[in-house]
C-alpha atoms as a PDB file:
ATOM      1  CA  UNK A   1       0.000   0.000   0.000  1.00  0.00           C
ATOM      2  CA  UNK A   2       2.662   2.735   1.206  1.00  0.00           C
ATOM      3  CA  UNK A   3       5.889   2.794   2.801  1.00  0.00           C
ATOM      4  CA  UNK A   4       6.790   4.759   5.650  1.00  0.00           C
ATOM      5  CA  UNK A   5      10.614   5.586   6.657  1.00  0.00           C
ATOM      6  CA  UNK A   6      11.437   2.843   4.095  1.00  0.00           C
ATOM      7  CA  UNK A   7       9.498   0.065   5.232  1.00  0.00           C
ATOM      8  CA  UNK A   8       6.164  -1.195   3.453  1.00  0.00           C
ATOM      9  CA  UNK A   9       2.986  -1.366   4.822  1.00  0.00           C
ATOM     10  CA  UNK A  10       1.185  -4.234   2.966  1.00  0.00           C
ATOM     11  CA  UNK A  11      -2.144  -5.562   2.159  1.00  0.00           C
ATOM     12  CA  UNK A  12      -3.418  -8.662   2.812  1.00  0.00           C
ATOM     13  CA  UNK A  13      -6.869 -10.216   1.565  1.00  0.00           C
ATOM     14  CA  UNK A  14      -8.772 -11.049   4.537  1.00  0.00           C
ATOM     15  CA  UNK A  15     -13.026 -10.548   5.761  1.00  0.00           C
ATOM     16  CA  UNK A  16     -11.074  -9.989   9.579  1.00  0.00           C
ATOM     17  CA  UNK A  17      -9.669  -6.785  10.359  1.00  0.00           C
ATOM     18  CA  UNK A  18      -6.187  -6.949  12.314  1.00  0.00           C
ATOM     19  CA  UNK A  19      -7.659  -5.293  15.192  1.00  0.00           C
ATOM     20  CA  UNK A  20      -4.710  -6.785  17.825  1.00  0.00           C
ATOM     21  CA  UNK A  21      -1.614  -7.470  17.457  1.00  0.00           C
ATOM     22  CA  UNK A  22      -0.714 -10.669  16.472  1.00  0.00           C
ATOM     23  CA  UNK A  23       2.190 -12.220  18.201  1.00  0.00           C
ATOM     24  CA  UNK A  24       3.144 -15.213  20.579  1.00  0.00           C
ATOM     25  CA  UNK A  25       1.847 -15.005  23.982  1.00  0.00           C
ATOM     26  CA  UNK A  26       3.986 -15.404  26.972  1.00  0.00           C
ATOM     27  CA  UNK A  27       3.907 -18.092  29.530  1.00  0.00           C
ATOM     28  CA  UNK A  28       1.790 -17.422  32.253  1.00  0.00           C
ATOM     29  CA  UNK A  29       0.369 -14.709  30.682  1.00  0.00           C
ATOM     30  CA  UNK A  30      -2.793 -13.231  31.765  1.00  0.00           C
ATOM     31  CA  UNK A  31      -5.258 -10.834  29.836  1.00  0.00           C
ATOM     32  CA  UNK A  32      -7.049  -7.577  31.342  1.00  0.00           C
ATOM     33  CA  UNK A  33      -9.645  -9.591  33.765  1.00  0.00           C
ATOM     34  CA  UNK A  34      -6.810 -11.767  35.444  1.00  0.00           C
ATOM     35  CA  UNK A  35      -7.554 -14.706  32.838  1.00  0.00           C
ATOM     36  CA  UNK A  36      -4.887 -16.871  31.875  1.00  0.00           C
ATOM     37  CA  UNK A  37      -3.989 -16.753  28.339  1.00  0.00           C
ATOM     38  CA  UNK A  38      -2.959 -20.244  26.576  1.00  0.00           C
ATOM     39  CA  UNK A  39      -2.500 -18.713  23.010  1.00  0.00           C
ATOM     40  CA  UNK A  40      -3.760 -16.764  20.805  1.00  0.00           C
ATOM     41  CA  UNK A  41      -6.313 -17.755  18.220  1.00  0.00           C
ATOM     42  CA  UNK A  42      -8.964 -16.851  15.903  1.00  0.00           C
ATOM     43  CA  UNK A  43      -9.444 -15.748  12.183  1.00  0.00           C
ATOM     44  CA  UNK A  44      -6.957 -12.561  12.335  1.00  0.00           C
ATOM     45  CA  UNK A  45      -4.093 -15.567  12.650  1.00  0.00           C
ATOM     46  CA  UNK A  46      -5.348 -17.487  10.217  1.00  0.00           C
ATOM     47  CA  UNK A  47      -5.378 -15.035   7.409  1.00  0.00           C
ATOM     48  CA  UNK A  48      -1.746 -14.018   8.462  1.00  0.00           C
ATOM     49  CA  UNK A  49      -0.924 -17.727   8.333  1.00  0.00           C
ATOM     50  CA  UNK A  50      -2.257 -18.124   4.719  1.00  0.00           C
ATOM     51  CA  UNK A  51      -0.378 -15.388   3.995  1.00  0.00           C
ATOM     52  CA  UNK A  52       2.502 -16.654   4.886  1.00  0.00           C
ATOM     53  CA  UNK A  53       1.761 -19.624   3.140  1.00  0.00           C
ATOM     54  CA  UNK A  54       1.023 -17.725  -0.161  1.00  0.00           C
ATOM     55  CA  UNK A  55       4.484 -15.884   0.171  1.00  0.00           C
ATOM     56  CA  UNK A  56       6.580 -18.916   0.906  1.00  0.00           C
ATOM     57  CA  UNK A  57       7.295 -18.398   4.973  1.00  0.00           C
ATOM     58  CA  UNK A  58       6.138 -22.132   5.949  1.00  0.00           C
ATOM     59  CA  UNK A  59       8.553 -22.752   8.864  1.00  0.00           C
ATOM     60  CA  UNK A  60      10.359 -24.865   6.591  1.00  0.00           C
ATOM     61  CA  UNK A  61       7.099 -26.871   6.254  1.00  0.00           C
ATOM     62  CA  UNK A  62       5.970 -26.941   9.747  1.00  0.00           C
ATOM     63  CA  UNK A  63       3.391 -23.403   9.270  1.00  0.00           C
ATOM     64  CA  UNK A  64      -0.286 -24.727   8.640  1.00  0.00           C
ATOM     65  CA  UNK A  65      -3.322 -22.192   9.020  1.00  0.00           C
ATOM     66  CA  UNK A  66      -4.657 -23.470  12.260  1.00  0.00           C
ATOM     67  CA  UNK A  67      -5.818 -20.132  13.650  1.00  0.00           C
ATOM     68  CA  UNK A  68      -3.196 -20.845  16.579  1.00  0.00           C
ATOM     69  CA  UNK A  69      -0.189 -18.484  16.788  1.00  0.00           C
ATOM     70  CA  UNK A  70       2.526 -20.519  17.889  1.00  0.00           C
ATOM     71  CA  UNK A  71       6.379 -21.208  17.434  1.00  0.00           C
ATOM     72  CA  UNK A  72       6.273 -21.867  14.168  1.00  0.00           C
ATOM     73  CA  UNK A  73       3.831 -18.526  13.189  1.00  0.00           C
ATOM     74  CA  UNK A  74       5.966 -16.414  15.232  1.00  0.00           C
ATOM     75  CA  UNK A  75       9.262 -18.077  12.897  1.00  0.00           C
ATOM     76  CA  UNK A  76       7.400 -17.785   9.853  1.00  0.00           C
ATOM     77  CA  UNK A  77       6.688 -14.304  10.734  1.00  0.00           C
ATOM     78  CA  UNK A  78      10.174 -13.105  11.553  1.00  0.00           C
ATOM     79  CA  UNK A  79      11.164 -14.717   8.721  1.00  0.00           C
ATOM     80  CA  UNK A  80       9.130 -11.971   6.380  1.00  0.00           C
ATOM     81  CA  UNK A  81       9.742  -9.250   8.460  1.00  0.00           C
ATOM     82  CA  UNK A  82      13.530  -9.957   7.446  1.00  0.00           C
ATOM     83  CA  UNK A  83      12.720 -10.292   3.827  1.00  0.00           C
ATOM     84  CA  UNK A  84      10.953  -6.561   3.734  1.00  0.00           C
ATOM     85  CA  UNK A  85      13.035  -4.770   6.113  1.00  0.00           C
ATOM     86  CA  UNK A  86      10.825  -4.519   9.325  1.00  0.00           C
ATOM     87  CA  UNK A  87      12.812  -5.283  12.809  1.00  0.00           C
ATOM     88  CA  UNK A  88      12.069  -8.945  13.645  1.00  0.00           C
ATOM     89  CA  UNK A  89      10.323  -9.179  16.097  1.00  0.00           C
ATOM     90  CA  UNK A  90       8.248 -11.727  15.859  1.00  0.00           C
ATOM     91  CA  UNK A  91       4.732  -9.354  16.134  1.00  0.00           C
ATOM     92  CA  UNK A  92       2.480  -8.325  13.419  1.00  0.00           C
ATOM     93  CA  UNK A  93       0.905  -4.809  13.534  1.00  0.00           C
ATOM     94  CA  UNK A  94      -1.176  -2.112  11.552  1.00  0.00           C
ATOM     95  CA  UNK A  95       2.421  -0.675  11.021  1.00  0.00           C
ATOM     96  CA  UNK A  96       3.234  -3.851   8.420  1.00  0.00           C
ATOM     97  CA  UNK A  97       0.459  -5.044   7.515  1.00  0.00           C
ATOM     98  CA  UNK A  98      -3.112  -4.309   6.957  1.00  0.00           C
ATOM     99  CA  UNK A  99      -6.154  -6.511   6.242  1.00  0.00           C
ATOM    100  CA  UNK A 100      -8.923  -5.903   3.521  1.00  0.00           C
ATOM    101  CA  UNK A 101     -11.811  -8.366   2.100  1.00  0.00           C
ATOM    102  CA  UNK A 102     -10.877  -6.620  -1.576  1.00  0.00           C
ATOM    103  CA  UNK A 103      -8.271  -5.071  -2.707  1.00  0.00           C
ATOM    104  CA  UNK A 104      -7.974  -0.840  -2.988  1.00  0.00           C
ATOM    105  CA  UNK A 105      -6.867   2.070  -5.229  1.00  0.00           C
ATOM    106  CA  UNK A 106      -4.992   4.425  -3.423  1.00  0.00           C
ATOM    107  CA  UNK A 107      -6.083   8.298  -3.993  1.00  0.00           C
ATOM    108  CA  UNK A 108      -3.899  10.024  -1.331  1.00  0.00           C
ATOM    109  CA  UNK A 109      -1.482  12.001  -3.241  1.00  0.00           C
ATOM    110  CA  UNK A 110       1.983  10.918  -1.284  1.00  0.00           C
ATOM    111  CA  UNK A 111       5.159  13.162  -0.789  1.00  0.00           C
ATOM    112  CA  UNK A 112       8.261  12.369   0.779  1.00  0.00           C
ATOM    113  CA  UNK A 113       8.734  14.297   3.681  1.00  0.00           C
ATOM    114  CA  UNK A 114       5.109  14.968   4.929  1.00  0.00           C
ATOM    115  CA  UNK A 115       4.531  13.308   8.134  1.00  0.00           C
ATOM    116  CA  UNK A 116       2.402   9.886   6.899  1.00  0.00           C
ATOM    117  CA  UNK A 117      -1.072  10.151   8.449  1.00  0.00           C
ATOM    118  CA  UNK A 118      -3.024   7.525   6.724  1.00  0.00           C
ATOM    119  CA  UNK A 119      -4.425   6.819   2.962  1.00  0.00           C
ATOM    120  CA  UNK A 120      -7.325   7.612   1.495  1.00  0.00           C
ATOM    121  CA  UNK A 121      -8.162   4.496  -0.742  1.00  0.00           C
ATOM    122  CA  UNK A 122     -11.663   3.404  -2.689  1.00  0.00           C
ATOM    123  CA  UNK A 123     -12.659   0.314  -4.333  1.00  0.00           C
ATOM    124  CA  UNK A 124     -10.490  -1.078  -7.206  1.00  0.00           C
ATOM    125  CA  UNK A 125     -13.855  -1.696  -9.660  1.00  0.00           C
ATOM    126  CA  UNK A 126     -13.421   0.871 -12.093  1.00  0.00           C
ATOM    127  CA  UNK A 127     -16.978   1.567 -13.552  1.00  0.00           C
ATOM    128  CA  UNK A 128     -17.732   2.640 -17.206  1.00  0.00           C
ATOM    129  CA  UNK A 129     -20.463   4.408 -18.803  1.00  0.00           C
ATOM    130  CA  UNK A 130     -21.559   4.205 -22.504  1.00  0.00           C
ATOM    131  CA  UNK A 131     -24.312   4.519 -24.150  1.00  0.00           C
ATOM    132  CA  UNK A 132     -26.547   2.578 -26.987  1.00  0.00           C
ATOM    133  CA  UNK A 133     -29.398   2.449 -28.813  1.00  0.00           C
ATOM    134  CA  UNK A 134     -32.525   1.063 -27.356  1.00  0.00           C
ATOM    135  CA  UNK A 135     -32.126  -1.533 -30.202  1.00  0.00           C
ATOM    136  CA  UNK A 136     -28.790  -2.779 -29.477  1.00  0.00           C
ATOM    137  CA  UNK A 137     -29.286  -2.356 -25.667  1.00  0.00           C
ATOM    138  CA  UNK A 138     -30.785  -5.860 -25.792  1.00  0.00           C
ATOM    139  CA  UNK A 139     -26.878  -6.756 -25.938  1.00  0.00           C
ATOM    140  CA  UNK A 140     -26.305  -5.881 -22.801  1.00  0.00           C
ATOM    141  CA  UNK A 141     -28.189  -7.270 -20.307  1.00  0.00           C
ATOM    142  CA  UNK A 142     -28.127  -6.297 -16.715  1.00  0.00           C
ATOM    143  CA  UNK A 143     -25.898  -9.190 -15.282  1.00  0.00           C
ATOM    144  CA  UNK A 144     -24.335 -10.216 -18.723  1.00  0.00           C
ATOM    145  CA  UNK A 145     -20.694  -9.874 -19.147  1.00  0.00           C
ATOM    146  CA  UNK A 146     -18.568  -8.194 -21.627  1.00  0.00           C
ATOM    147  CA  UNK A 147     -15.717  -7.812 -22.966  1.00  0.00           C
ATOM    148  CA  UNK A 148     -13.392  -4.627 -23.017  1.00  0.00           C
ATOM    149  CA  UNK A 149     -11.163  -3.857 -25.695  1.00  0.00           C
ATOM    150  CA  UNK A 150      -8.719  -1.296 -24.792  1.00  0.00           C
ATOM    151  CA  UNK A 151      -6.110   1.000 -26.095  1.00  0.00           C
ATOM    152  CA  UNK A 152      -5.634   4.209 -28.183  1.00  0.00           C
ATOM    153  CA  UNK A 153      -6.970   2.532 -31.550  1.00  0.00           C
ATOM    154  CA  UNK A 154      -9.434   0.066 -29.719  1.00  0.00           C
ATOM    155  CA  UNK A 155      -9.025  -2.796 -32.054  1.00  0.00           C
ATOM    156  CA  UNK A 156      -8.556  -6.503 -31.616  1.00  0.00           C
ATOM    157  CA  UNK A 157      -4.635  -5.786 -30.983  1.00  0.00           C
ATOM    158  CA  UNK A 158      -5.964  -3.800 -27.871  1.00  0.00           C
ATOM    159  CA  UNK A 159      -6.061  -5.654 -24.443  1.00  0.00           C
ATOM    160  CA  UNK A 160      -9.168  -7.722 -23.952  1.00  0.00           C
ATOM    161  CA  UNK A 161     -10.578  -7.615 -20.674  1.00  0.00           C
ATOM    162  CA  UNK A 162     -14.145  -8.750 -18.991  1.00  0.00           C
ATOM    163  CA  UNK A 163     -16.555  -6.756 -17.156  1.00  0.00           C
ATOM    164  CA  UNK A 164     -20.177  -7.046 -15.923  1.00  0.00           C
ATOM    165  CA  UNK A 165     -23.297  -4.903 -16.999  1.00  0.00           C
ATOM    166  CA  UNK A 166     -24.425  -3.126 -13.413  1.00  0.00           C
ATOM    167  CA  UNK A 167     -27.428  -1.012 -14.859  1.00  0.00           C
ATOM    168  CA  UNK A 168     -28.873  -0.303 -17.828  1.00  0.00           C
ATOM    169  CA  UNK A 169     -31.610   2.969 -17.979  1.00  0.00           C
ATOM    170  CA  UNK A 170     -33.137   4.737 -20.399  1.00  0.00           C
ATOM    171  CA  UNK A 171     -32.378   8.299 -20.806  1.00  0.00           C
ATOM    172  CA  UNK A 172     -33.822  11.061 -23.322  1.00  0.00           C
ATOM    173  CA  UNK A 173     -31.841  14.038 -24.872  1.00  0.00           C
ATOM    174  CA  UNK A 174     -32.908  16.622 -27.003  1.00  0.00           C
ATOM    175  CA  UNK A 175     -29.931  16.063 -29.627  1.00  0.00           C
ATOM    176  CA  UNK A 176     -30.209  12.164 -29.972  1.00  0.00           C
ATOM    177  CA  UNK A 177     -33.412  11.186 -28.430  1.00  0.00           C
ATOM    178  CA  UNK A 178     -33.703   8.130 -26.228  1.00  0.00           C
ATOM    179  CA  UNK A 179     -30.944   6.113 -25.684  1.00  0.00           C
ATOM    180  CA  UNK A 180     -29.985   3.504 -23.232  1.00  0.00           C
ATOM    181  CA  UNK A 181     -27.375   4.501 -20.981  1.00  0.00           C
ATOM    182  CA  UNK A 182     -25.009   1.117 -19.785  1.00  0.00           C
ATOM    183  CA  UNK A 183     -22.939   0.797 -16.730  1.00  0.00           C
ATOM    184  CA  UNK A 184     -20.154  -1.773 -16.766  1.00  0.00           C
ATOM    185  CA  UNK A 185     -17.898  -2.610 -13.398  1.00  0.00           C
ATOM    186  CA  UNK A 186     -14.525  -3.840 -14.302  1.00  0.00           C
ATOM    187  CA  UNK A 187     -12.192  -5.237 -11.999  1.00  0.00           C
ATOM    188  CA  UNK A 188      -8.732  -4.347 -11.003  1.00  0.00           C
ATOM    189  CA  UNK A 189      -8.346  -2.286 -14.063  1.00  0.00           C
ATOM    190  CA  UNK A 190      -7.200   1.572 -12.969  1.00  0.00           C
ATOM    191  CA  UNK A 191      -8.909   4.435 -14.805  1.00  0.00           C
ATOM    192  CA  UNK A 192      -5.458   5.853 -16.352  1.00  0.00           C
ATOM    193  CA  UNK A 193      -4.997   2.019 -18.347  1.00  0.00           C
ATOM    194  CA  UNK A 194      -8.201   2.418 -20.021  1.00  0.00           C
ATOM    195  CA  UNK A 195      -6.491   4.332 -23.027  1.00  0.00           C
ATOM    196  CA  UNK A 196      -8.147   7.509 -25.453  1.00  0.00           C
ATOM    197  CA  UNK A 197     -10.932   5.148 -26.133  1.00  0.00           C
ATOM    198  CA  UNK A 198     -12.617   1.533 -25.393  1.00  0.00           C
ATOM    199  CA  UNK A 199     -15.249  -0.587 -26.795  1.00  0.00           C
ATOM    200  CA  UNK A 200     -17.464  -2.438 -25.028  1.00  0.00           C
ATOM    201  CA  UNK A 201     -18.992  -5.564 -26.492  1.00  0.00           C
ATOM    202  CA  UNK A 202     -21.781  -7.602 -25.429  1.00  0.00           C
ATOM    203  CA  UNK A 203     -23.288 -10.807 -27.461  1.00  0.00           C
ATOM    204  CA  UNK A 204     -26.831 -11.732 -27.620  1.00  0.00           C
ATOM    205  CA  UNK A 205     -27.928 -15.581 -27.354  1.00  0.00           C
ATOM    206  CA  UNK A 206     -30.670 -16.955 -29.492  1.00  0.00           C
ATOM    207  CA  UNK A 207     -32.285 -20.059 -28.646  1.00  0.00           C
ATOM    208  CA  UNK A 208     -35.419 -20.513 -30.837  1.00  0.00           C
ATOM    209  CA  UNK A 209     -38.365 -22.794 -29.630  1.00  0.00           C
ATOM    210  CA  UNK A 210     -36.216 -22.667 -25.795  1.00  0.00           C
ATOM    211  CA  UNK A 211     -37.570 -24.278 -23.039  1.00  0.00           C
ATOM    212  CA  UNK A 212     -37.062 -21.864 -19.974  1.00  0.00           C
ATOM    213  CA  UNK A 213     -37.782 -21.900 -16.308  1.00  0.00           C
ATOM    214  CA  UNK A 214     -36.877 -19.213 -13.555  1.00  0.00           C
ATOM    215  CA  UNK A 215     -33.265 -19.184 -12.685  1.00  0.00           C
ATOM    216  CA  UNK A 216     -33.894 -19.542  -8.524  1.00  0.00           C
ATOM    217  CA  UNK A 217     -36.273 -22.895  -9.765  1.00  0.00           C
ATOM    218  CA  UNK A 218     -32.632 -25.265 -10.589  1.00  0.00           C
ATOM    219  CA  UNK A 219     -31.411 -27.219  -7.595  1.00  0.00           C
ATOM    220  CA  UNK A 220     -28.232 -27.942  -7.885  1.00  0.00           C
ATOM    221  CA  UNK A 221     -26.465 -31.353  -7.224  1.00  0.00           C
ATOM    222  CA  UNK A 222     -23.757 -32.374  -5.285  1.00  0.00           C
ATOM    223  CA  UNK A 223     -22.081 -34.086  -8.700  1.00  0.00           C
ATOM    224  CA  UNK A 224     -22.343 -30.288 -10.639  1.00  0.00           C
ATOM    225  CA  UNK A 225     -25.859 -31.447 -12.370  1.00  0.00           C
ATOM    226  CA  UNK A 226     -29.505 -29.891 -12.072  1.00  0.00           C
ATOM    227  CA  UNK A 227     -32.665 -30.707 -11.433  1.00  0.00           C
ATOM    228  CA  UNK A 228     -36.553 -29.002 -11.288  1.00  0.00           C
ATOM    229  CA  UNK A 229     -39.057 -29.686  -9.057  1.00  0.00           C
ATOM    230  CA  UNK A 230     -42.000 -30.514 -11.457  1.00  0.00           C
ATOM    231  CA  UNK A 231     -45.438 -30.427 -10.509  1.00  0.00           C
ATOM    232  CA  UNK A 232     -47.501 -33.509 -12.225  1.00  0.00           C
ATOM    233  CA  UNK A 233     -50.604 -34.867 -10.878  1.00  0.00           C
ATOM    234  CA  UNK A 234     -50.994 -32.703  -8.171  1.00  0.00           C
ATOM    235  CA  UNK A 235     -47.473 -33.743  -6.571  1.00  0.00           C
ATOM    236  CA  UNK A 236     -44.014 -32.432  -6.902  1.00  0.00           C
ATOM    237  CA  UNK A 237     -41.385 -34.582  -8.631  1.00  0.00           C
ATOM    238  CA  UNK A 238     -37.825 -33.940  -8.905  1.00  0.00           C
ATOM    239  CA  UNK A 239     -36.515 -33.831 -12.359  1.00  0.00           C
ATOM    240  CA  UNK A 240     -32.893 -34.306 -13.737  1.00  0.00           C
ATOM    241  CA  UNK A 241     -32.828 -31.220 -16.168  1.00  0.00           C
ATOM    242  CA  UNK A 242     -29.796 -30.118 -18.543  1.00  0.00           C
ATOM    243  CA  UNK A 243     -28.557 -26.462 -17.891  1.00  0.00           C
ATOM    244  CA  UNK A 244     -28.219 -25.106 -21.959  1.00  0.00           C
ATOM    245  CA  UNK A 245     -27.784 -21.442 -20.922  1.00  0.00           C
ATOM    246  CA  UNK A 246     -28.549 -18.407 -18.181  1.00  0.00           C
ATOM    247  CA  UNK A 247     -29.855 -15.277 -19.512  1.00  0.00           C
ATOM    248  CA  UNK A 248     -30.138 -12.796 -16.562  1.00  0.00           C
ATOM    249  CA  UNK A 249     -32.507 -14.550 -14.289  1.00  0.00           C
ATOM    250  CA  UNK A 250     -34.261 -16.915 -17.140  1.00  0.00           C
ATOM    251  CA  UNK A 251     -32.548 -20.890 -17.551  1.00  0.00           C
ATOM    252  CA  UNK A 252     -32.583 -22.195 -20.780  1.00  0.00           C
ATOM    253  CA  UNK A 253     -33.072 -26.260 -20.135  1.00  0.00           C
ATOM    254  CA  UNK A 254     -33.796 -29.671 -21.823  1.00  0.00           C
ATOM    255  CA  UNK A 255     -34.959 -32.313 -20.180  1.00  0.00           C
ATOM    256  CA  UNK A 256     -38.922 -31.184 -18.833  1.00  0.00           C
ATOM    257  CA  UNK A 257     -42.066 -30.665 -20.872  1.00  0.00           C
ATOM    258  CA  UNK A 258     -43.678 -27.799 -22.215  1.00  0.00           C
ATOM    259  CA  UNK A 259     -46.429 -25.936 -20.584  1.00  0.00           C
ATOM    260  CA  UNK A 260     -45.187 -28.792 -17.163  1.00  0.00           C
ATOM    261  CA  UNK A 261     -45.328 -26.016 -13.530  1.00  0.00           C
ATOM    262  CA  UNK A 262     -42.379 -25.884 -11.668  1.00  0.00           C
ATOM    263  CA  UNK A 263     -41.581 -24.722  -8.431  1.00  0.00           C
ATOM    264  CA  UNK A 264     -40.086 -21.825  -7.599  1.00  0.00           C
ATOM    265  CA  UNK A 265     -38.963 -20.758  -3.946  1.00  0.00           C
ATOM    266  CA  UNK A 266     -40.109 -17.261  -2.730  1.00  0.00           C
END
């Protein structure tokens, strides 16, 4: 993310926040009511651990992600400190190390020799806005993905990328009239590599004579199939269906009758 007085402050992908620091507890030790302490546990350690893991600091194959910080954490963790240039000490704080579900884009505008007070970071998802015809809107489907074709002459030797359609409205202006104005989130793509220009291209899927049923109606199986439950004769059956296709929240699928009722949970 940053580094202060030389040393980086990084982030680490993680739904706990490292509220604590995480180190080896003492023996004997006691916490704030007189309790004695045996260790210290819980998810914080065992997103550092995987960390660790990821990086290549296993205790020489002894570090597993137990949620237990013990010897071979505390190794594993002077071990990296070493590698980046913090003092080993065998403790992880917010001064090393800082725990996100997502990664960030960092908007503070850094200069050496300000005192460091903190970052101001958003969300990585770069969102773009285009607009299209009502007729060709039908492309671009809230839900759908797309692709993104970057780069200054946005052609097929741009770099292809994926995003997904967020909204799609309608809008009226005097000059053009109505058009359909398309949001697309992209992931971990930064505004300034977008390029002078970008297309955006979305396919449509035709499926003539399709049999479709509500998407939240498929039950899924533990072996990756599908299956409907069918209504016939006034009791429910389940059905083994084949998926074809998912268009927004319709399922294209073989495998049931026409004009058959199927449930559908509320």
């Amino acid at each position: 993310l940053v580094e202060v007085a030389g040393r980086p402050v990084v982030l680490v992908l993680g739904e706990s926040p490292l509220y604590r620091p995480l180190r080896l507890v003492a023996r004997g030790e006691r916490d704030e009511a007189g309790t004695r302490i045996a260790s210290l546990t819980g998810d914080d350690v065992a997103q550092l651990q995987r960390y660790l893991l990821d990086e290549g600091f296993d205790d020489k194959g002894r570090l597993t992600a137990d949620e237990v910080f013990g010897l071979s954490t505390q190794r594993a963790v002077k071990a990296w400190q070493k590698s980046i240039g913090h003092p080993q000490t065998g403790v992880v704080d917010a001064s090393q190390m800082v725990f996100m579900p997502r990664k960030v884009l960092v908007q503070s505008q850094l200069v050496i020799g300000q005192p460091f007070e903190g970052l101001d970071v958003s969300g990585s998802t770069t969102v773009l806005q285009a607009s299209a015809s009502t007729t060709s809107s039908r492309f671009f489907p809230v839900g759908s993905t797309v692709e993104i074709v970057t780069g200054n002459e946005a052609s097929d030797d741009g770099t292809g990328l994926t995003g997904t359609v967020t909204r799609s409205s309608r809008i009226t202006s005097p000059d053009s009239g109505p058009t359909q104005l398309i949001e697309v989130a992209v992931e971990d793509l930064a505004p300034d590599e977008l390029g002078q220009s970008v297309q955006i291209i979305g396919t449509l899927t035709r499926a003539p004579d399709a049999l479709t049923v509500p998407v939240r109606a498929l039950l899924a199986l533990s072996d990756g199939g599908w299956e409907l439950e069918v209504d016939r004769a006034g009791t429910t059956e389940r059905v083994p269906v084949e998926l074809i296709s998912v268009v927004g929240t319709t399922a294209i699928v073989a495998g049931v009758d026409e004009g058959e009722s199927v449930v559908v949970p509320r």
